[in-house]
Every structure is written in C-alpha cells, then in structure tokens.
Protein backbone atom coordinates (compact mmCIF):
# COMPACT_ATOMS: atom_id res chain seq x y z
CA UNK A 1 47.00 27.20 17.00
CA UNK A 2 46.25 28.46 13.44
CA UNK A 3 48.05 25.18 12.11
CA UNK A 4 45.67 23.05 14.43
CA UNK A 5 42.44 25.10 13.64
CA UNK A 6 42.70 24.36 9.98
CA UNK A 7 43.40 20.85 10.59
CA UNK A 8 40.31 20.80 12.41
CA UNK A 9 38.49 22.59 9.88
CA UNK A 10 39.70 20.27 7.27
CA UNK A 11 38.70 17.08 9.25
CA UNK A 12 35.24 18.39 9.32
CA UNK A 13 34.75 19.15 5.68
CA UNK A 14 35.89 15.89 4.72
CA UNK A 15 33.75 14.28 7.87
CA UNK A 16 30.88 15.83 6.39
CA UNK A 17 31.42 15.37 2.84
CA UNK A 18 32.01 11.60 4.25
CA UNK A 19 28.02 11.74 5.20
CA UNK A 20 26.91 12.42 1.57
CA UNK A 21 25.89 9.41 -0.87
CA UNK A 22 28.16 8.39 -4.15
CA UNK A 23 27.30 8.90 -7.13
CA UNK A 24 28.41 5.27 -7.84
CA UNK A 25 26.34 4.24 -4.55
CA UNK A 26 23.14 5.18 -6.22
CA UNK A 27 24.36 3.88 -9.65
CA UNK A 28 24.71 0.65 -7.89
CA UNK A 29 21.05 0.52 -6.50
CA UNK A 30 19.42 1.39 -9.56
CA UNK A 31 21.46 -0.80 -12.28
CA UNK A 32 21.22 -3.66 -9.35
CA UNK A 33 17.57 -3.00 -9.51
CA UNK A 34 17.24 -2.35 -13.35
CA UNK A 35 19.73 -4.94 -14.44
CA UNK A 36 17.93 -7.86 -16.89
CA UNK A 37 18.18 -10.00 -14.49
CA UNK A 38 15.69 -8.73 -12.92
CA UNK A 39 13.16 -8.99 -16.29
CA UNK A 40 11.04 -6.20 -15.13
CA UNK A 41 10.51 -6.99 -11.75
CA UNK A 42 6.88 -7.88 -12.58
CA UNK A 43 4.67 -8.72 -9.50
CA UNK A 44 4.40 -12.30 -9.16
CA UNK A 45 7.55 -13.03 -10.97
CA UNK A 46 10.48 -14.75 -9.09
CA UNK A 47 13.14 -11.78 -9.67
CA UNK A 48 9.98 -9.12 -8.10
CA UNK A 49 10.82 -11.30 -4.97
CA UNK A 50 14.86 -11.51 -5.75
CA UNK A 51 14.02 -7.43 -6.42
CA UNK A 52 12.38 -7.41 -2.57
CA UNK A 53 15.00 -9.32 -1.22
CA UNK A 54 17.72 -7.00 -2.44
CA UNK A 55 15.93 -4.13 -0.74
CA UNK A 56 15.89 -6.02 2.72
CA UNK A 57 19.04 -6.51 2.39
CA UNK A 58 20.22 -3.11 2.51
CA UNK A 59 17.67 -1.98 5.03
CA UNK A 60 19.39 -4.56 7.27
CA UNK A 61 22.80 -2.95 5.92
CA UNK A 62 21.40 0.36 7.39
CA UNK A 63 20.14 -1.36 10.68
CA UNK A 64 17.15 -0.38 10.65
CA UNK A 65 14.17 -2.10 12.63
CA UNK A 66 11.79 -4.53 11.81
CA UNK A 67 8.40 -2.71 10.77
CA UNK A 68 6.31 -5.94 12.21
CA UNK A 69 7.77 -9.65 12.91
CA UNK A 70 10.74 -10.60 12.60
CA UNK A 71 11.29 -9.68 8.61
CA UNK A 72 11.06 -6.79 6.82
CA UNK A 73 9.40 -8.19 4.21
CA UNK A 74 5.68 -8.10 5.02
CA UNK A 75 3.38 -10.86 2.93
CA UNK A 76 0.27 -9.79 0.71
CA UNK A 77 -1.97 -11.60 -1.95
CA UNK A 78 -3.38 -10.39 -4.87
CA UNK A 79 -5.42 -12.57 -7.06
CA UNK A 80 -4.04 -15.61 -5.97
CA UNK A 81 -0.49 -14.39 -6.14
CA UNK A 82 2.25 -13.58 -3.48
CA UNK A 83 4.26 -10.73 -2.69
CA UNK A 84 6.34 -9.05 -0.99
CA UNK A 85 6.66 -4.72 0.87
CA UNK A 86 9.61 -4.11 2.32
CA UNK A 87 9.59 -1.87 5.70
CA UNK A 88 11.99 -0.57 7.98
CA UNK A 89 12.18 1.71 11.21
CA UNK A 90 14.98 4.41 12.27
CA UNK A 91 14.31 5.58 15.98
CA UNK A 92 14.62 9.14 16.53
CA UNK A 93 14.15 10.84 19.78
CA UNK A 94 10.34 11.73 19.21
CA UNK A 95 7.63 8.64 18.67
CA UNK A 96 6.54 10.89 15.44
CA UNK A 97 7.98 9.97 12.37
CA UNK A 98 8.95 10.81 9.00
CA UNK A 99 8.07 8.21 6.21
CA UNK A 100 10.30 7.41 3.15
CA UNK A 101 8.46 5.52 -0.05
CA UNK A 102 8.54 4.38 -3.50
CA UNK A 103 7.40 1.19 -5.30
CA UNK A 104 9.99 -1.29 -6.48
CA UNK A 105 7.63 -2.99 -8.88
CA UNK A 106 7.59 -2.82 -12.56
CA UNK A 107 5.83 -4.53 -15.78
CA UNK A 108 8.08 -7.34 -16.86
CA UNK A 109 9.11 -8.69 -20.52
CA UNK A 110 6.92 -8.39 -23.61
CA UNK A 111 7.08 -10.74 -26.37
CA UNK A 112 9.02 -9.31 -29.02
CA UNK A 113 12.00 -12.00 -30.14
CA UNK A 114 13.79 -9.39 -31.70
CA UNK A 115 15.44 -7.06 -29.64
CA UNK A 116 15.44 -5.95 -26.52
CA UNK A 117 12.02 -7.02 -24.33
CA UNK A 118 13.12 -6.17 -20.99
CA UNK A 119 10.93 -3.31 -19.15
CA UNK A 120 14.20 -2.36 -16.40
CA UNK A 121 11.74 0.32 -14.84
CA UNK A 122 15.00 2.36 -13.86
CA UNK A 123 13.42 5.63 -13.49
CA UNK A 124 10.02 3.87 -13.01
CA UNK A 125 10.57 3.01 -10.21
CA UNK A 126 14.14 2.06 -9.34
CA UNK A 127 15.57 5.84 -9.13
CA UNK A 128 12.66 6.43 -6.45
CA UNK A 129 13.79 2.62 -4.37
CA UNK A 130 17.64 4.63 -5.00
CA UNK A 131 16.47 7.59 -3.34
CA UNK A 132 14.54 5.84 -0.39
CA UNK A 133 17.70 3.76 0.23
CA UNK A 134 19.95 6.49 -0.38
CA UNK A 135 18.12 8.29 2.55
CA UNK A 136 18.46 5.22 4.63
CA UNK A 137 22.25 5.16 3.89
CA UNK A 138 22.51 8.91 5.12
CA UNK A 139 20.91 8.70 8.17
CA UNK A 140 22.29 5.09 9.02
CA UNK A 141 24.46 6.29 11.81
CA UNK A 142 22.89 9.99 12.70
CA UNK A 143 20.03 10.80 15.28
CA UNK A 144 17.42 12.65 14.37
CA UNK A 145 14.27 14.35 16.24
CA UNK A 146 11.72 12.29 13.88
CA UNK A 147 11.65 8.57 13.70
CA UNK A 148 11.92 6.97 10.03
CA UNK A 149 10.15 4.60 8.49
CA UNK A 150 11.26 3.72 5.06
CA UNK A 151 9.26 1.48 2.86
CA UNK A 152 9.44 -0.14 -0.36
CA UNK A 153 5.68 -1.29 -2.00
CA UNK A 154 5.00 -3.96 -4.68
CA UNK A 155 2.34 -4.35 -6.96
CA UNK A 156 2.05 -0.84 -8.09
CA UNK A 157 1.42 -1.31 -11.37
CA UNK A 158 -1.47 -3.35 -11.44
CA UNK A 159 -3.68 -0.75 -9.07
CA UNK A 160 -1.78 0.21 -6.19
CA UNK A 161 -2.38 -2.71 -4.69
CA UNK A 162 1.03 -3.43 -2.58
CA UNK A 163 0.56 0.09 -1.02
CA UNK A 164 -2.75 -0.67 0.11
CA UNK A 165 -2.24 -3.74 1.54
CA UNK A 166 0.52 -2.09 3.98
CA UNK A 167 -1.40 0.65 5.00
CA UNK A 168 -4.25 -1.75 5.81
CA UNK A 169 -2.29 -4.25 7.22
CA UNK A 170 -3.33 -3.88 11.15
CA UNK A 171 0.00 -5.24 12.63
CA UNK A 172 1.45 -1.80 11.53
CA UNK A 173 -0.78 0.36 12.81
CA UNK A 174 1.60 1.35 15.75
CA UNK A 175 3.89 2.27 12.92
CA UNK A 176 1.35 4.16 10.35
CA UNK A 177 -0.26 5.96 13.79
CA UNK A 178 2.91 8.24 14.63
CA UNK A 179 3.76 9.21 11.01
CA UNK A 180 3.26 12.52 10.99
CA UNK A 181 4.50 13.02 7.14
CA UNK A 182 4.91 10.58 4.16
CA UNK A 183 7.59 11.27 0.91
CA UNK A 184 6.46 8.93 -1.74
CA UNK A 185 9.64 9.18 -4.68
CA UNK A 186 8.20 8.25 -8.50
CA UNK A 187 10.66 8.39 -10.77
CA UNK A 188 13.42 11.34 -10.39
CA UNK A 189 16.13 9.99 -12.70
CA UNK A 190 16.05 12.57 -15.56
CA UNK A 191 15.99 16.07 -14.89
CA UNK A 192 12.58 18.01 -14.53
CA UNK A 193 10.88 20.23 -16.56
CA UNK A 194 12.18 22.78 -14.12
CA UNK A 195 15.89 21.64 -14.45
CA UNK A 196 18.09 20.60 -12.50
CA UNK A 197 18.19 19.87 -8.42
CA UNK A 198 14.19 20.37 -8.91
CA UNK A 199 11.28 17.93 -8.17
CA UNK A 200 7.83 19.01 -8.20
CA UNK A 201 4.61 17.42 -5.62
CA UNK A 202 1.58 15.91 -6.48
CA UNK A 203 -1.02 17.68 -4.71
CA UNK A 204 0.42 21.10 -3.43
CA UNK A 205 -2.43 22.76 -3.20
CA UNK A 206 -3.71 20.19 -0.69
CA UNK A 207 -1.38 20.86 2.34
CA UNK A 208 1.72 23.07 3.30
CA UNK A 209 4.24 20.35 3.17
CA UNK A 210 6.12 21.92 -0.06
CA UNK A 211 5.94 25.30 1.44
CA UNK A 212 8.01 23.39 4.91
CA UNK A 213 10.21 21.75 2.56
CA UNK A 214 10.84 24.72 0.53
CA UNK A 215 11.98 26.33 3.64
CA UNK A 216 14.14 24.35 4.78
CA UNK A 217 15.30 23.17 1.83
CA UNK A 218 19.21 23.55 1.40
CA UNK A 219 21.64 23.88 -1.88
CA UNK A 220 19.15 25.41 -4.20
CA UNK A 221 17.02 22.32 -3.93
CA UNK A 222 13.26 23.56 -4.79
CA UNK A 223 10.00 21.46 -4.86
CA UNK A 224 7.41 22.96 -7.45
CA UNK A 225 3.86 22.76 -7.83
CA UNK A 226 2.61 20.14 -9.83
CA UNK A 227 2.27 21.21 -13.48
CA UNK A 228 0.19 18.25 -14.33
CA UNK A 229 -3.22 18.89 -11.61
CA UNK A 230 -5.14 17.64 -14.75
CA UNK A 231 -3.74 14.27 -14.70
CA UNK A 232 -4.90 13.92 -10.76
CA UNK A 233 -1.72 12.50 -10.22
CA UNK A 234 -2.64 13.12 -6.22
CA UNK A 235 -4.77 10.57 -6.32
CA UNK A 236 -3.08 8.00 -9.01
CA UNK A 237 0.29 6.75 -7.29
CA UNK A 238 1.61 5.22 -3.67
CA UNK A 239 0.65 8.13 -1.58
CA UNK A 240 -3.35 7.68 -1.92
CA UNK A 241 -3.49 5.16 0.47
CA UNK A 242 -2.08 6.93 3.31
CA UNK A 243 -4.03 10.02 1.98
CA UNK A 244 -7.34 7.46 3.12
CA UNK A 245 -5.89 7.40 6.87
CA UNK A 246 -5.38 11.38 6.73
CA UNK A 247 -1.73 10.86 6.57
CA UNK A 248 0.07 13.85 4.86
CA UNK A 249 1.47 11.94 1.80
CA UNK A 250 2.98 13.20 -1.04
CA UNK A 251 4.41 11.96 -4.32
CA UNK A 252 7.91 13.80 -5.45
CA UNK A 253 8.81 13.39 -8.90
CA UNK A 254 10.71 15.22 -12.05
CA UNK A 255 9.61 13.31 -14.82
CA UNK A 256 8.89 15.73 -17.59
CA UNK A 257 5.71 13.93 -19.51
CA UNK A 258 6.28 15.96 -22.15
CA UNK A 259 9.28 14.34 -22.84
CA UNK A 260 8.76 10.96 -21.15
CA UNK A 261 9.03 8.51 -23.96
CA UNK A 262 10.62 5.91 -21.74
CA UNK A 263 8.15 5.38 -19.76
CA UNK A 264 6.76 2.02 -19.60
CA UNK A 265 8.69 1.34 -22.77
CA UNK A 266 11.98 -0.82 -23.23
CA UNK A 267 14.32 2.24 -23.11
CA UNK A 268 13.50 3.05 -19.59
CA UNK A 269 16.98 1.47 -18.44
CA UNK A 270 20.23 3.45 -17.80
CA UNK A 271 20.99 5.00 -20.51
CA UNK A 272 18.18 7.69 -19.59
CA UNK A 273 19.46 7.99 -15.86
CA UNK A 274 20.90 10.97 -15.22
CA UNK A 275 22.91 9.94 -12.26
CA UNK A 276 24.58 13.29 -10.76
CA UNK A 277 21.29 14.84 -10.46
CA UNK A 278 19.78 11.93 -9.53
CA UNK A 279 22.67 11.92 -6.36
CA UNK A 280 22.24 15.52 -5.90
CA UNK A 281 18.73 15.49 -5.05
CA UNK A 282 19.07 12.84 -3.02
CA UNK A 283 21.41 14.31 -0.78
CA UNK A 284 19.93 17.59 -0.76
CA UNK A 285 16.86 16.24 0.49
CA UNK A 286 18.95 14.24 3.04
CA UNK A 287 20.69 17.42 4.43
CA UNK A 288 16.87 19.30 4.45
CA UNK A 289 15.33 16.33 5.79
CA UNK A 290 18.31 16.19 8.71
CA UNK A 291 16.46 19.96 9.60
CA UNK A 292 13.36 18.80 9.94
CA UNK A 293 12.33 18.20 13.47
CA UNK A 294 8.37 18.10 15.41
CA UNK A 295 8.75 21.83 16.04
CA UNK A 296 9.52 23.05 12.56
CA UNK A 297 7.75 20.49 10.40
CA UNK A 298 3.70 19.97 11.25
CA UNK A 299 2.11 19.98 7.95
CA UNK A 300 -1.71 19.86 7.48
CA UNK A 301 -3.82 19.22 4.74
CA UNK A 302 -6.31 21.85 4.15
CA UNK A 303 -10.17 21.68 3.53
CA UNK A 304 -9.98 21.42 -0.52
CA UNK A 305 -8.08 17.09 0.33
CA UNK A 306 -10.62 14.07 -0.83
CA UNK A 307 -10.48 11.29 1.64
CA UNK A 308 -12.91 9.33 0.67
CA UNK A 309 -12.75 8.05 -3.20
C-alpha cells in the first residue's frame, strides 16, 4: 500500500507540474513575436497582420471559441488602414467571465542604415501577448467557474485605437456584457522595481481587484501599487476603454521606468528578457487565477474611478 501511495503521489506531482508553462514555451512566443521578421510589427505593416495571424493560430491551438464570426481576428480601420484584434472564448461553468489582454502592436523600423533599425517590442508588448497566451495554454484543457476571454489588440501605439475599436465593436457586446474583470499585461519581461515574481497595477486605488488578487495569490506572487500615479498610467494603456463601459480593467506591469532604457528603442529585443521570471509570473498568476471563482472574486471600482474622459 505504501509502495502504491507514493506512486500515486508521484504521478500527481509530475501531473501537475505537467500543467505549468516552459520556460522555452514562452521563449518561443516572444522571440516568434520579436524576431526581425516581424520589423516591429507596426500597424498597417504586412508582418502586424503575419504578427495577428500567429496569435490566432495559437488561440485555435488552445481551442478556444470564436469571439464573433467565424474568425478570431476581428477587422478595424484607422485612417484608411486595416487591421487586425485577435479574440478568443474559454467556457467556464458561470456566463461571467474573466478577461485576458495585451497589445501585440509595436512601432516598426527607423531609418538608420547602420546598425540595427528593428523596434522587436519584446517586452513592449510581446512578453504581455506571452503571458495572455501562456494563460490560454494553462487553462486549455481545465474547467473553471469563470468563462475566459483572451484578447490580443492592435494599434496601440498610435492612441489606443485597436482597443477601442473592440470594445465598441457591437457584435461583441454579448461577450464584453458578462466580463466581470479585465487583466490587461504591458510589458513584464524584466524584473520590477520590486524584484522578482512582482508586478504592480495601474490604478489600485480605484477598485479592490489587487487586494482579491493579493489574496489569492499563490507562490509569493504579489501585485503592488502603482509607484508611478503621476504618470496616470490608469488612464494611458489598453484597459481605458473597458474602464468607459465600467468594466473593472486593469493594466499589470513590472517595467521599472527608472531603468527602462529599452523602451521604444532598438534594444528592446531578447537580450533584455528575463525569461524565468517572465515564466514564473505567468504561471503563478495561472495557478491564482485557477482560484478565482464568482463567489470569491467580485471586484468594484470605488467612487474616486473617471469614466468619462
């Protein structure tokens, strides 16, 4: 009996260590995503749709729904141009849902014919795409009490304009009605000012959701308060335009900006991705996500939010 007990034991460790993402998994999503073939991944640019087709791709690898239609990449225009979001569904037992998010846009090449001139955005914004597919990965094959949506917005950089065209876009409203709670991931692939297995949230003293997170959060995985309330980074990235529709949204982050001097600059590419705590954090907010269910996880914005900007 003892014999059989431990290899039962054993078969469940390495079951659930099976669950976890690879390091190499989310190497492979950002370099895919960062590579220079990609050039930047500027909106309008032929690799920003190769860049949108790659994320499809592996929401169809994790079976997830279609969002709307019969794609999951959902059409927009800006000035003329075309692009692409990228949305997916997970059914859970409840009709309220949990909502995954980072933009998978970037700023392209410069000029310079010298050197390198690629912008590879890899922590701006490819380690946040990592982290929303990373999620996707985990939760492929579990059920949870929440639905999941996970999306993917273009057009960031030129004014939040890819995030605002899904959140207006009516067809999803029976989507964007039931989520309850919105994680929007901008760049978490160097280690925060807080160090390591740390993020901090935009907006904390808006709502309770980091206070929920915090706990439930498992591992030693801790979301601070955002040290930069000056910058009004709340109302500056992805999460603003679900903030409009009183959606509890969120931007998660550990990008020290003291010490950013990648960003939007050349050297944003691998070399600055700091992969194991990049895969850390990503499963550690898979395992506290995996808690979270309609009973334990309500969070509200409080009286001090903006809605209307």
């Amino acid at each position: 009996m003892k014999k059989l007990n431990i290899t039962f034991l054993f078969m469940l460790s390495a079951f659930s260590f099976a669950q976890e993402i690879s390091k190499e998994r989310v190497i492979e999503i950002v370099s895919t995503l960062a590579s220079d073939e990609m050039k930047g991944r500027k909106f309008g640019m032929t690799e920003n749709d190769k860049a949108a087709e790659y994320i499809a791709s592996e929401f169809k690898n994790n079976n997830l729904a279609f969002c709307t239609g019969d794609s999951y990449l959902i059409p927009f225009e800006y000035k003329g141009q075309k692009g692409y979001n990228i949305c997916g569904v997970k059914k859970g037992k409840s009709d309220k849902s949990l909502a995954f998010s980072a933009h998978f846009d970037h700023i392209g090449t410069n000029n310079n014919k010298e050197g390198d001139n690629i912008y590879n955005g890899a922590d701006d914004d490819a380690s946040g795409v990592a982290t929303v597919i990373g999620l996707a990965d985990y939760f492929k094959d579990k059920k949870t009490d929440y639905s999941m949506v996970f999306m993917a917005f273009n057009a960031e950089e030129v004014g939040l304009i890819g995030s605002k065209a899904l959140a207006e876009n009516q067809n999803l409203n029976p989507i964007l009605d039931k989520i309850k709670a919105l994680f929007n991931f901008e760049m978490l692939a160097t280690e925060s000012q807080f160090g390591k297995n740390a993020v901090f949230m935009t907006g904390d003293e808006f709502s309770d959701f980091d206070e929920l997170i915090n706990a439930n959060a498992v591992n030693g995985l801790k979301v601070y308060p955002d040290p930069y309330q000056g910058e009004q980074l709340f109302y500056r990235s992805d999460n603003v335009n679900f903030v409009k529709k009183k959606i509890i949204a969120h931007s998660i982050s550990t990008v020290d900006m003291n010490k950013a001097f990648h960003y939007h600059a050349v050297n944003d590419d691998m070399k600055i991705v700091d992969g194991g705590n990049l895969t850390a954090i990503i499963n550690n907010f898979a395992k506290t996500i995996e808690k979270l269910n309609t009973k334990n996880f309500n969070p509200v914005y409080n009286d001090k939010v903006k809605y209307d900007f």
